[in-house]
Protein backbone atom coordinates (compact mmCIF):
# COMPACT_ATOMS: atom_id res chain seq x y z
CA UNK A 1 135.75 1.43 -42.72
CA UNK A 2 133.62 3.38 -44.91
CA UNK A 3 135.00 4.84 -47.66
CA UNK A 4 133.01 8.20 -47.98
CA UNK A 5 131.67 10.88 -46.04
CA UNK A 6 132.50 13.88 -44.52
CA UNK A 7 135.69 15.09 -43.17
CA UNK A 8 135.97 17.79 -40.30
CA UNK A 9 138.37 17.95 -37.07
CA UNK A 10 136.55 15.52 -35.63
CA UNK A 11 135.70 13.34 -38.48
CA UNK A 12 138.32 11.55 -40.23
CA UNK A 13 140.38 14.05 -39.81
CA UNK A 14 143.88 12.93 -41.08
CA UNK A 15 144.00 11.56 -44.07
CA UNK A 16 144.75 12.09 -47.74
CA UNK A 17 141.10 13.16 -48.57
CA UNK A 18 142.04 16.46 -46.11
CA UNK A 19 144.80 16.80 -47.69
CA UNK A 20 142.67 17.09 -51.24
CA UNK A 21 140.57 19.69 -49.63
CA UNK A 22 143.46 21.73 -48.11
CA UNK A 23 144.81 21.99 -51.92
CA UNK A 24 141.57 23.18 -53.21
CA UNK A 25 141.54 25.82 -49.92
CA UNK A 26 145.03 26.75 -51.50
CA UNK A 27 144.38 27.27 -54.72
CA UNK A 28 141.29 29.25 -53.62
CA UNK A 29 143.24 31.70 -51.37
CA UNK A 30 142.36 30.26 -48.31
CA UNK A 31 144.99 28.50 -46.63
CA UNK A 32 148.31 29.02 -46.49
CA UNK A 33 150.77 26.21 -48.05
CA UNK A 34 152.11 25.86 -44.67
CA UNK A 35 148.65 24.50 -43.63
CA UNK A 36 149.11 21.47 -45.86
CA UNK A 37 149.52 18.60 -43.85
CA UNK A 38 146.69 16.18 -43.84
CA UNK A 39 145.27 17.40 -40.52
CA UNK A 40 141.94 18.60 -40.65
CA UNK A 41 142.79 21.14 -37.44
CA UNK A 42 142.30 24.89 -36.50
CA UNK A 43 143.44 26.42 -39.53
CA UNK A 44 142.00 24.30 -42.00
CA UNK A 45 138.67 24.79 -39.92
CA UNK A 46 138.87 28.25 -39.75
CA UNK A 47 139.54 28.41 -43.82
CA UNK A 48 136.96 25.89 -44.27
CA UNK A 49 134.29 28.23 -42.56
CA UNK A 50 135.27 31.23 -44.74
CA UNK A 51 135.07 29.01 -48.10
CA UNK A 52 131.66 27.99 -47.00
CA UNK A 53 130.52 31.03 -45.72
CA UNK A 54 131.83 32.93 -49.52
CA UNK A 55 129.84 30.53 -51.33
CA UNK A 56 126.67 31.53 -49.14
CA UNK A 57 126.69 27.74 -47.49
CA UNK A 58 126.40 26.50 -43.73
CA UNK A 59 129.28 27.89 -42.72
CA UNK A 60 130.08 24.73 -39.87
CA UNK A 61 133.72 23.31 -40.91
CA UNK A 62 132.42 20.10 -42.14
CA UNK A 63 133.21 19.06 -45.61
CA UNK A 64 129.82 17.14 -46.52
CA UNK A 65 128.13 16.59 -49.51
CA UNK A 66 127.41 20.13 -49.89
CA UNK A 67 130.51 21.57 -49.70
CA UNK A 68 132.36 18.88 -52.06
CA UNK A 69 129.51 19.63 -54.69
CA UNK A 70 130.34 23.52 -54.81
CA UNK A 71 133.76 22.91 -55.23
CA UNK A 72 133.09 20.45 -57.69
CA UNK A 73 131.53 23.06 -60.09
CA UNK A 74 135.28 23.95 -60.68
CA UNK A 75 136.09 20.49 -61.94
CA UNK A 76 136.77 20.46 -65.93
CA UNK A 77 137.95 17.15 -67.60
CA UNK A 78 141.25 17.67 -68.37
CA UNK A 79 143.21 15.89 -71.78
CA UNK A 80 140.73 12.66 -71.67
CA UNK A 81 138.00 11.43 -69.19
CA UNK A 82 140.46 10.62 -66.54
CA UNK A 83 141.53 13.47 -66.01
CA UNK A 84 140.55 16.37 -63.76
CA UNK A 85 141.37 19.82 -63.44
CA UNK A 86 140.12 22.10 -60.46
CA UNK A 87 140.70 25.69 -61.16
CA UNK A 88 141.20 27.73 -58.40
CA UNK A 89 141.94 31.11 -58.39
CA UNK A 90 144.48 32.92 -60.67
CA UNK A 91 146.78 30.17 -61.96
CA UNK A 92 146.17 28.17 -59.15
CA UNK A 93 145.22 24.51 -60.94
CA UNK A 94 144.74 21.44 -59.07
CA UNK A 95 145.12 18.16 -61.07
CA UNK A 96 143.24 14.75 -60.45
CA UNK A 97 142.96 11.48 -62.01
CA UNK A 98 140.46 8.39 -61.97
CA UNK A 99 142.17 4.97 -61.10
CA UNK A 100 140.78 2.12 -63.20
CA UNK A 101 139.25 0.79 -59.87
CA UNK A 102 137.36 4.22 -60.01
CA UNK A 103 139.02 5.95 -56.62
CA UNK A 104 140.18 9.29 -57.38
CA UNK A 105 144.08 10.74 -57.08
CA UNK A 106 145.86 13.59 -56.86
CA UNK A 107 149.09 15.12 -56.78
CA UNK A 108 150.64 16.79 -53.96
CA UNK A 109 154.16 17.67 -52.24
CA UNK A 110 157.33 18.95 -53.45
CA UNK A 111 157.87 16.01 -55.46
CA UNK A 112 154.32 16.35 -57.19
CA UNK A 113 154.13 12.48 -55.75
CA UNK A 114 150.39 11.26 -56.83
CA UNK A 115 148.55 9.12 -54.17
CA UNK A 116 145.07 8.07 -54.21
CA UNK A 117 142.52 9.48 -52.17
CA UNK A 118 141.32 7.54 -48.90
CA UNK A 119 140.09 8.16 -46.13
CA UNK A 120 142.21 5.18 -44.06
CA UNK A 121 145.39 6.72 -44.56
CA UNK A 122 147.86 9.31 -45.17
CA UNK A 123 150.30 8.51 -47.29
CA UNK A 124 151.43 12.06 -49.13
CA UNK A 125 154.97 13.44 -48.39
CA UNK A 126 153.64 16.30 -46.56
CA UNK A 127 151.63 13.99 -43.96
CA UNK A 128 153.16 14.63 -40.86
């Protein structure tokens, strides 16, 4: 299974790559932390349309290669080069790290548990 791509309700749409792009919704205001729970459904559609839509993009609930590179621009490195920080709104900080096999991770849940980011599975906490 491919390893990249977009997400959207009806792409690859449970998964801990959703659940990345659910925390950036959150610490952007968008979605409630309720919503976070790996399933890319109404709510993270409807908050994915308004984050597109501020940012004067296609405003169509799929989180392509447009939409990751906008949120990107609020990517700093963060202590050393594998480190990430994406800075939301306020105080609202999202942390990521490189693996030395070069996938990404994050962390996530009320035990700040970090996972790496696929697309095959949902392994946070949260993941219902």
């Amino acid at each position: 299974m491919q390893q990249s791509g977009p997400v959207s309700a009806s792409n690859r749409s449970y998964n801990n790559v959703v659940a990345m792009w659910q925390k950036i919704l959150l610490a952007d205001g968008y979605l409630a932390a309720s919503g976070l729970d790996c399933r890319f459904g109404a709510a993270t559609t409807a908050a994915t349309k308004r984050w597109q839509r501020d940012r004067g993009l296609v405003s169509d609930g799929i989180v392509g290669p447009r939409t990751l590179a906008r949120a990107a621009t609020r990517l700093s490195t963060y202590e050393d080069d594998n480190w990430f920080s994406y800075d939301g709104l306020g105080s609202n900080v999202i942390y990521f790290g490189r693996l030395p096999d070069g996938r990404w991770d994050m962390s996530l849940g009320p035990d700040l548990e970090w996972q790496p980011l696929a697309y095959t599975s949902a392994t946070f906490s949260i993941c219902s």
